[in-house]
Protein backbone atom coordinates (compact mmCIF):
# COMPACT_ATOMS: atom_id res chain seq x y z
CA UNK A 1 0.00 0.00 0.00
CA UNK A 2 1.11 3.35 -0.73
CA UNK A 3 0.10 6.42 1.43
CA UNK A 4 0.62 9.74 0.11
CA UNK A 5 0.96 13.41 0.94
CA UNK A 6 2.55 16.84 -0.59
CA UNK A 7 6.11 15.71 0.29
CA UNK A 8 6.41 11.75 1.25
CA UNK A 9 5.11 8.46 0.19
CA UNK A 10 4.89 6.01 2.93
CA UNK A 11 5.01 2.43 2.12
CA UNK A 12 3.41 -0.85 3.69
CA UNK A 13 4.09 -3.96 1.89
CA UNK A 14 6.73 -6.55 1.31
CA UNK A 15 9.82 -4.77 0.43
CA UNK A 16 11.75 -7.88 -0.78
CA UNK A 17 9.53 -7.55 -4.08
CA UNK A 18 11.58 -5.77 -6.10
CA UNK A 19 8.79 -4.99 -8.35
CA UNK A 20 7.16 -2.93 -5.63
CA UNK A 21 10.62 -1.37 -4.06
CA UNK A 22 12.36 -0.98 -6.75
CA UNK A 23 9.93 1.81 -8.77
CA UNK A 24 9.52 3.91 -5.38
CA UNK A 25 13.48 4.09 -5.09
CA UNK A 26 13.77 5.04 -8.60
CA UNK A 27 11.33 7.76 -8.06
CA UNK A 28 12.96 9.05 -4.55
CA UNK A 29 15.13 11.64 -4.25
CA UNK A 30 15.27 10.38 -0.27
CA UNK A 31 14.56 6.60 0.96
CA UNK A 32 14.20 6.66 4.97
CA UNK A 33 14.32 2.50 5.56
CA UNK A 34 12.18 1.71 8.37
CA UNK A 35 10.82 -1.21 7.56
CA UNK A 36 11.74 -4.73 9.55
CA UNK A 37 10.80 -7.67 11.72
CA UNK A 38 11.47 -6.25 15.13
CA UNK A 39 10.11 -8.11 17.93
CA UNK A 40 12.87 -10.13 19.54
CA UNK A 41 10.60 -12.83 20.90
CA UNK A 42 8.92 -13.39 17.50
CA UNK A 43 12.61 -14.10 15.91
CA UNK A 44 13.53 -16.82 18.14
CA UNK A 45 10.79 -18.77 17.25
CA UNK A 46 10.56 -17.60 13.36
CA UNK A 47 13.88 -16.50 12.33
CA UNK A 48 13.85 -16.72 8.61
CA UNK A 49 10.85 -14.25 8.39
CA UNK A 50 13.42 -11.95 10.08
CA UNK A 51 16.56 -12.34 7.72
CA UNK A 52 13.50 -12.55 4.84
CA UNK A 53 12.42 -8.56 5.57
CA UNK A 54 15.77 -7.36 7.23
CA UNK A 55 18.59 -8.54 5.15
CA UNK A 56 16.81 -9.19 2.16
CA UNK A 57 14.24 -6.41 1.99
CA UNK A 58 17.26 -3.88 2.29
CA UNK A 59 19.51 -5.69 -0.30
CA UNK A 60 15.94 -4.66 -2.46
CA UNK A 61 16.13 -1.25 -1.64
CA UNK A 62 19.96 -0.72 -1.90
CA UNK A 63 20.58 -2.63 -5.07
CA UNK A 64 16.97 -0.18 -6.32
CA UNK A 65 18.86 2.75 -4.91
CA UNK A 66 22.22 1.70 -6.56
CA UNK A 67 20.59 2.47 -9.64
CA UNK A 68 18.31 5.35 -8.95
CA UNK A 69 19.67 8.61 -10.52
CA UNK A 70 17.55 10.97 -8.25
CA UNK A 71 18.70 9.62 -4.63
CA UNK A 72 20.63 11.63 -2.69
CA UNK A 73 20.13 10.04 0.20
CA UNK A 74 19.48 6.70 1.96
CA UNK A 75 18.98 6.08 5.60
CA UNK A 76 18.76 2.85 7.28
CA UNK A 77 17.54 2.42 10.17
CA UNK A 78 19.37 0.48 12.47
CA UNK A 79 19.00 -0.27 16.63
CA UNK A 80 21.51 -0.13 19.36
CA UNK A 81 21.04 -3.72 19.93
CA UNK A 82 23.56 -4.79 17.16
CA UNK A 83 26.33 -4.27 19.94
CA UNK A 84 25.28 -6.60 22.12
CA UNK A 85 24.65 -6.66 25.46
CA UNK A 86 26.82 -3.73 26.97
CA UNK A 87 28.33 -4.15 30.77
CA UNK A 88 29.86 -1.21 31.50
CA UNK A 89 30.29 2.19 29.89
CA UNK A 90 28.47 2.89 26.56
CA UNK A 91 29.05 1.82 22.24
CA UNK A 92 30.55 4.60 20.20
CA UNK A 93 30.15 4.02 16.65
CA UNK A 94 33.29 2.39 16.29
CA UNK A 95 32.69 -0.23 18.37
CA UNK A 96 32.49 -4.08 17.00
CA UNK A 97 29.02 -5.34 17.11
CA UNK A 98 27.97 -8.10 18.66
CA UNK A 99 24.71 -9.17 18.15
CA UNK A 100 23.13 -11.50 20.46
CA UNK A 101 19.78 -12.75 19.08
CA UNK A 102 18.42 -12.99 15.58
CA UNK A 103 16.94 -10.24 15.16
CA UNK A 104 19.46 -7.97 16.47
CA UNK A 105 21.94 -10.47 14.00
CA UNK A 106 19.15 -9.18 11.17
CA UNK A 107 19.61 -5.24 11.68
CA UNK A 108 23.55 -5.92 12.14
CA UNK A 109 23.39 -7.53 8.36
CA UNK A 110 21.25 -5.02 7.04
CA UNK A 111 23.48 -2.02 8.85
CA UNK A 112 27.14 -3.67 7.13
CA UNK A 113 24.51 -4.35 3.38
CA UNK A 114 23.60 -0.46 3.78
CA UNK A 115 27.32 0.35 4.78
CA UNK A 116 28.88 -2.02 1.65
CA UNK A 117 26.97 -0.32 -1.31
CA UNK A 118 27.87 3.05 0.41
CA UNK A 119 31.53 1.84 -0.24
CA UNK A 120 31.11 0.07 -2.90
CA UNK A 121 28.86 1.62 -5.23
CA UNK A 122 28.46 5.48 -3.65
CA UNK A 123 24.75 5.29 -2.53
CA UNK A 124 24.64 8.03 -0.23
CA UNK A 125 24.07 5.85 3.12
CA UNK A 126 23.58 6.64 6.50
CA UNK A 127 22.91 4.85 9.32
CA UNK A 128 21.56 5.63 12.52
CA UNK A 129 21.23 2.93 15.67
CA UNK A 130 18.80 4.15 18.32
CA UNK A 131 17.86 2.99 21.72
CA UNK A 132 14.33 1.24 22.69
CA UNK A 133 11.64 4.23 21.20
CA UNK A 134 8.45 4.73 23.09
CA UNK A 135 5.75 7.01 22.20
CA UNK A 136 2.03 7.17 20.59
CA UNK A 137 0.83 4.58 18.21
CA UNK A 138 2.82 1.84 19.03
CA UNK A 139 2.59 -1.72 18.07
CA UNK A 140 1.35 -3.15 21.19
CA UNK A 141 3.59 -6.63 21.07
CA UNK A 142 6.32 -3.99 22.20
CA UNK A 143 6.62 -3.69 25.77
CA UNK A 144 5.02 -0.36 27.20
CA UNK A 145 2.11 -0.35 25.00
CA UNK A 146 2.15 -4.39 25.91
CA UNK A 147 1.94 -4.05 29.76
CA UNK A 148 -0.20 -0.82 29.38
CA UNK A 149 -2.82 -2.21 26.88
CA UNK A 150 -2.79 -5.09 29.66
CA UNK A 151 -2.70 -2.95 32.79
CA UNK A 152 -5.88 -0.70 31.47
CA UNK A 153 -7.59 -3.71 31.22
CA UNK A 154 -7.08 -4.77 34.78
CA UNK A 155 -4.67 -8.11 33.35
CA UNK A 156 -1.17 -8.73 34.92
CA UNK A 157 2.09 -7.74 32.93
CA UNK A 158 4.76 -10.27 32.06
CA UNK A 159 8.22 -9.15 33.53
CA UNK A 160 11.37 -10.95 32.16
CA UNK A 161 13.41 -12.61 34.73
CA UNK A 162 14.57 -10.25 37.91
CA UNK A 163 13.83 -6.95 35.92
CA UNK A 164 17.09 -5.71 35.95
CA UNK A 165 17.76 -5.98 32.48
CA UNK A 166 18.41 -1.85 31.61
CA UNK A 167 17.36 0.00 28.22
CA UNK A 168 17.60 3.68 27.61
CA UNK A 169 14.34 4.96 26.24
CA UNK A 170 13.70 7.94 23.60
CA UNK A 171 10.46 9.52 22.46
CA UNK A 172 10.13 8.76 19.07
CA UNK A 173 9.73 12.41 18.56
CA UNK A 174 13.52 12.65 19.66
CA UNK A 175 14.42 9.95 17.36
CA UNK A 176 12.48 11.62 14.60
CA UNK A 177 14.25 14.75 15.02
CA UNK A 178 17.31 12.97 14.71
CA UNK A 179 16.29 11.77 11.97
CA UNK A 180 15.71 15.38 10.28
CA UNK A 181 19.20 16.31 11.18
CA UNK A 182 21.28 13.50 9.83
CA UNK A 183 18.89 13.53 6.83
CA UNK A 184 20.06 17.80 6.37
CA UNK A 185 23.48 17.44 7.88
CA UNK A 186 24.67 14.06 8.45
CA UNK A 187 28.15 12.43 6.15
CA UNK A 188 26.86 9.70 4.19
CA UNK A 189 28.40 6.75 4.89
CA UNK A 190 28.84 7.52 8.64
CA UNK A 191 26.74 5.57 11.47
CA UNK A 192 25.15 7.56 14.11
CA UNK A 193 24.05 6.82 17.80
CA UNK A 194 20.41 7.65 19.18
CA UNK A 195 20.37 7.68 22.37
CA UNK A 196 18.25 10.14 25.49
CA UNK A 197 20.42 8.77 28.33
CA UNK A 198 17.45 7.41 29.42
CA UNK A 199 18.94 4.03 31.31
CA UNK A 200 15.93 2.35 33.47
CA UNK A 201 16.05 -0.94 34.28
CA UNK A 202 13.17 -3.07 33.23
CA UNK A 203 11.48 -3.76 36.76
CA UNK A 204 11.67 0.53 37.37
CA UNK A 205 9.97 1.11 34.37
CA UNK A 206 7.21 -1.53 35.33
CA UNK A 207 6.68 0.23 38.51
CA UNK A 208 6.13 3.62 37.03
CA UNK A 209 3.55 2.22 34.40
CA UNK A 210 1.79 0.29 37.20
CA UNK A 211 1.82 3.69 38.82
CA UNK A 212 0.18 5.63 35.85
CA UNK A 213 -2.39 3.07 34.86
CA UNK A 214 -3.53 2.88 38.71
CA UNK A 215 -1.92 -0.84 39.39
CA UNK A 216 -0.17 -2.25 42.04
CA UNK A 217 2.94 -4.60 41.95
CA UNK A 218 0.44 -7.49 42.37
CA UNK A 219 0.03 -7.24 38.64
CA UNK A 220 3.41 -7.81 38.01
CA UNK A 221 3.89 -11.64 36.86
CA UNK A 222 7.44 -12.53 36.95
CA UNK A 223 8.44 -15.34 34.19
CA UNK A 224 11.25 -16.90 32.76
CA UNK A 225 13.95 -14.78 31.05
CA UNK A 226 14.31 -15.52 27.22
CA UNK A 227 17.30 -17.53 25.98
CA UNK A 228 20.42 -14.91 25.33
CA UNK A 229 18.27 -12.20 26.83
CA UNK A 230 21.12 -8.85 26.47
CA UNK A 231 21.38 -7.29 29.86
CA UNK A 232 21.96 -4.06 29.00
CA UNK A 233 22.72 -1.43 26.03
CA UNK A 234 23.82 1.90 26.01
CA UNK A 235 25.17 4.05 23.45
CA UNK A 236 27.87 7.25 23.20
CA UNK A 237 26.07 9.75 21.47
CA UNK A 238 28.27 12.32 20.99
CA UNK A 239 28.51 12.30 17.60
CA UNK A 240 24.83 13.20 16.63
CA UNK A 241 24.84 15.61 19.55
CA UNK A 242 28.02 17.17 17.69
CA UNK A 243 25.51 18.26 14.77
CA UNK A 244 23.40 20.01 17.52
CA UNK A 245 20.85 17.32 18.09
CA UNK A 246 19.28 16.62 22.23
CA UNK A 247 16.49 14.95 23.36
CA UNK A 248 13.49 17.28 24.76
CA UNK A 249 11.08 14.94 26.14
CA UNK A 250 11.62 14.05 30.03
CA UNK A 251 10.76 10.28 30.39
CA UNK A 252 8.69 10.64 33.03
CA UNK A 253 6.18 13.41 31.02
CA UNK A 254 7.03 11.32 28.06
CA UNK A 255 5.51 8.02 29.66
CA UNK A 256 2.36 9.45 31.28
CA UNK A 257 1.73 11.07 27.63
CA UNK A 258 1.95 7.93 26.34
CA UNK A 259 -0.16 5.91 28.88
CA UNK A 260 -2.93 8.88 28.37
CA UNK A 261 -2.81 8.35 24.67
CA UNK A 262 -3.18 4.93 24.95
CA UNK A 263 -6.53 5.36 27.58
CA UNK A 264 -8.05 7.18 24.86
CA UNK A 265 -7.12 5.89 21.97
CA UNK A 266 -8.50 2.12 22.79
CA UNK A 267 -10.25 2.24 19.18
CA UNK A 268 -6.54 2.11 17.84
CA UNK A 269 -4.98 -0.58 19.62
CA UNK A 270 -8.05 -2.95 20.55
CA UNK A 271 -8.30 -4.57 17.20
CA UNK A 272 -4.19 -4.99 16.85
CA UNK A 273 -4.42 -7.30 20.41
C-alpha cells in the first residue's frame, strides 16, 4: 500500500519484491528504511521471516537505490542492539558489534549491506542505531504499549526474569528529530548513535507504568527470562549531539503522555491485540 501526501510516500508492503521497491526508489530523491521484523521474541521462534524482511528487503532497496539517478540520500535504520549486550560504559560508533539474538543479528546484516553499497557503489548511506523508542501509536507486542494495553484492562504484565535488564528509552519524537538532522546534515556513509540517556532498568519502568495506569505490583507476573536475553545497552552519542541534536522529552512526562494516549485511543490498539 502506498500512502501519500505533498512531500512523502509512505510504504506498507513486502519490500523484498523488487517490483514494488524498486519503482519507489527510482522515483525518490530520499529513501528513509524503516521497515523490519522487530520483535525479539517473534525471531527466536521464526527466524527466517526476520533475515526474509531485514537482510533481504534492504539488499531490495539498496541494489533499487544503486541504480536510482535521483537519490541523494538513503537512511537505514538500524538499533543499538547490534552491539550486544553492553556491561559497562556505553558503544561509540566504532565499536564491533555483537549481536546477540536474531533479530538484532538481522539489523547488524542489514546495517554492514547499507554500509557495503555506500563503499562500494556510492549510494549516499547513512545509518543511525537508536535505543528502545516509546511514544504514541505503538505496536502493542512492544513492551510499554504491551503491559499498558494489559494494565488498562485490569490483566497482569509479564516481567522478564529479575527486571534488571536496563534499556535507555527515547520519544520517538527525539528519534524523529534525529532523523531530520542527519537527513540535512549528516556524512553519508557515517553511522550515528540515538540515544536520550534514558537508562531504566526493566522492573523501574514496570513500577512507574503500574503507577500511571492505577496498578499495584500485584500485577506484576514474573516469568522466565528468554534464551540470550542482552542485559543491557547503552550508546555514546556524541557524535549526533556534535551536529546540535538533544532529546526534549523528560521520560517521566514522556511516559504518562503515552499511557494517556493509549486510555483514549482504545479504538486504535483494541483490534491490533
Amino acid at each position: 500500500e502506498v500512502v501519500d501526501n505533498p512531500r512523502h510516500r509512505f510504504v506498507q508492503g513486502d519490500i523484498a519484491d523488487p517490483a514494488l521497491a524498486g519503482p519507489l526508489v527510482h522515483e525518490s530523491d530520499i529513501v528513509v528504511h524503516f521497515a523490519a521484523e522487530t520483535h525479539v521474541d517473534r525471531s527466536l521462534q521464526d527466524a527466517g521471516a526476520f533475515i526474509n524482511t531485514d537482510v533481504y528487503g534492504s539488499f531490495v532497496l539498496l541494489d533499487a537505490a544503486r541504480k536510482a539517478a535521483r537519490l541523494r540520500r538513503f537512511v537505514q535504520i538500524s538499533t543499538d542492539e547490534v552491539y550486544g549486550s553492553v556491561e559497562s560504559g556505553s558503544s561509540s560508533e566504532a565499536d564491533e558489534i555483537k549481536p546477540r539474538n536474531p533479530y538484532a543479528a538481522s539489523k547488524a546484516g542489514a546495517d554492514r549491506l547499507a554500509y557495503s553499497y555506500w563503499a562500494t557503489h556510492g549510494v549516499p548511506v547513512i545509518i543511525t542505531r537508536a535505543s528502545n523508542n516509546y511514544g504514541p501509536r505503538q505496536f502493542p507486542e512492544k513492551v510499554i504499549p504491551l503491559f499498558v494495553t494489559r494494565l488498562l484492562r485490569g490483566g497482569q504484565v509479564p516481567l522478564y526474569g529479575d527486571g534488571g535488564n536496563v534499556r535507555d528509552w527515547c520519544h520517538v519524537d527525539d528519534n524523529c528529530a534525529a532523523l531530520e538532522l542527519v537527513l540535512a546534515d549528516g556524512v553519508d556513509g557515517t553511522v550515528y548513535n540515538v540515544g536520550a540517556g534514558n537508562e531504566i532498568d526493566n522492573l523501574d519502568l514496570t513500577q512507574r507504568l503500574l503507577a500511571l495506569c492505577g496498578a499495584d505490583e500485584s500485577s506484576i507476573q514474573y516469568v522466565a527470562d528468554r534464551p540470550g536475553h542482552d542485559r543491557r545497552y547503552s550508546v555514546d552519542t556524541r557524535r549526533i549531539r556534535a551536529l546540535g541534536w538533544a532529546p526534549v522529552h523528560d521520560l517521566d512526562d514522556g511516559l504518562e503522555a503515552t499511557v494517556a494516549w493509549y486510555r483514549d485511543n482504545a479504538d486504535w490498539w483494541e483490534p491490533l491485540l
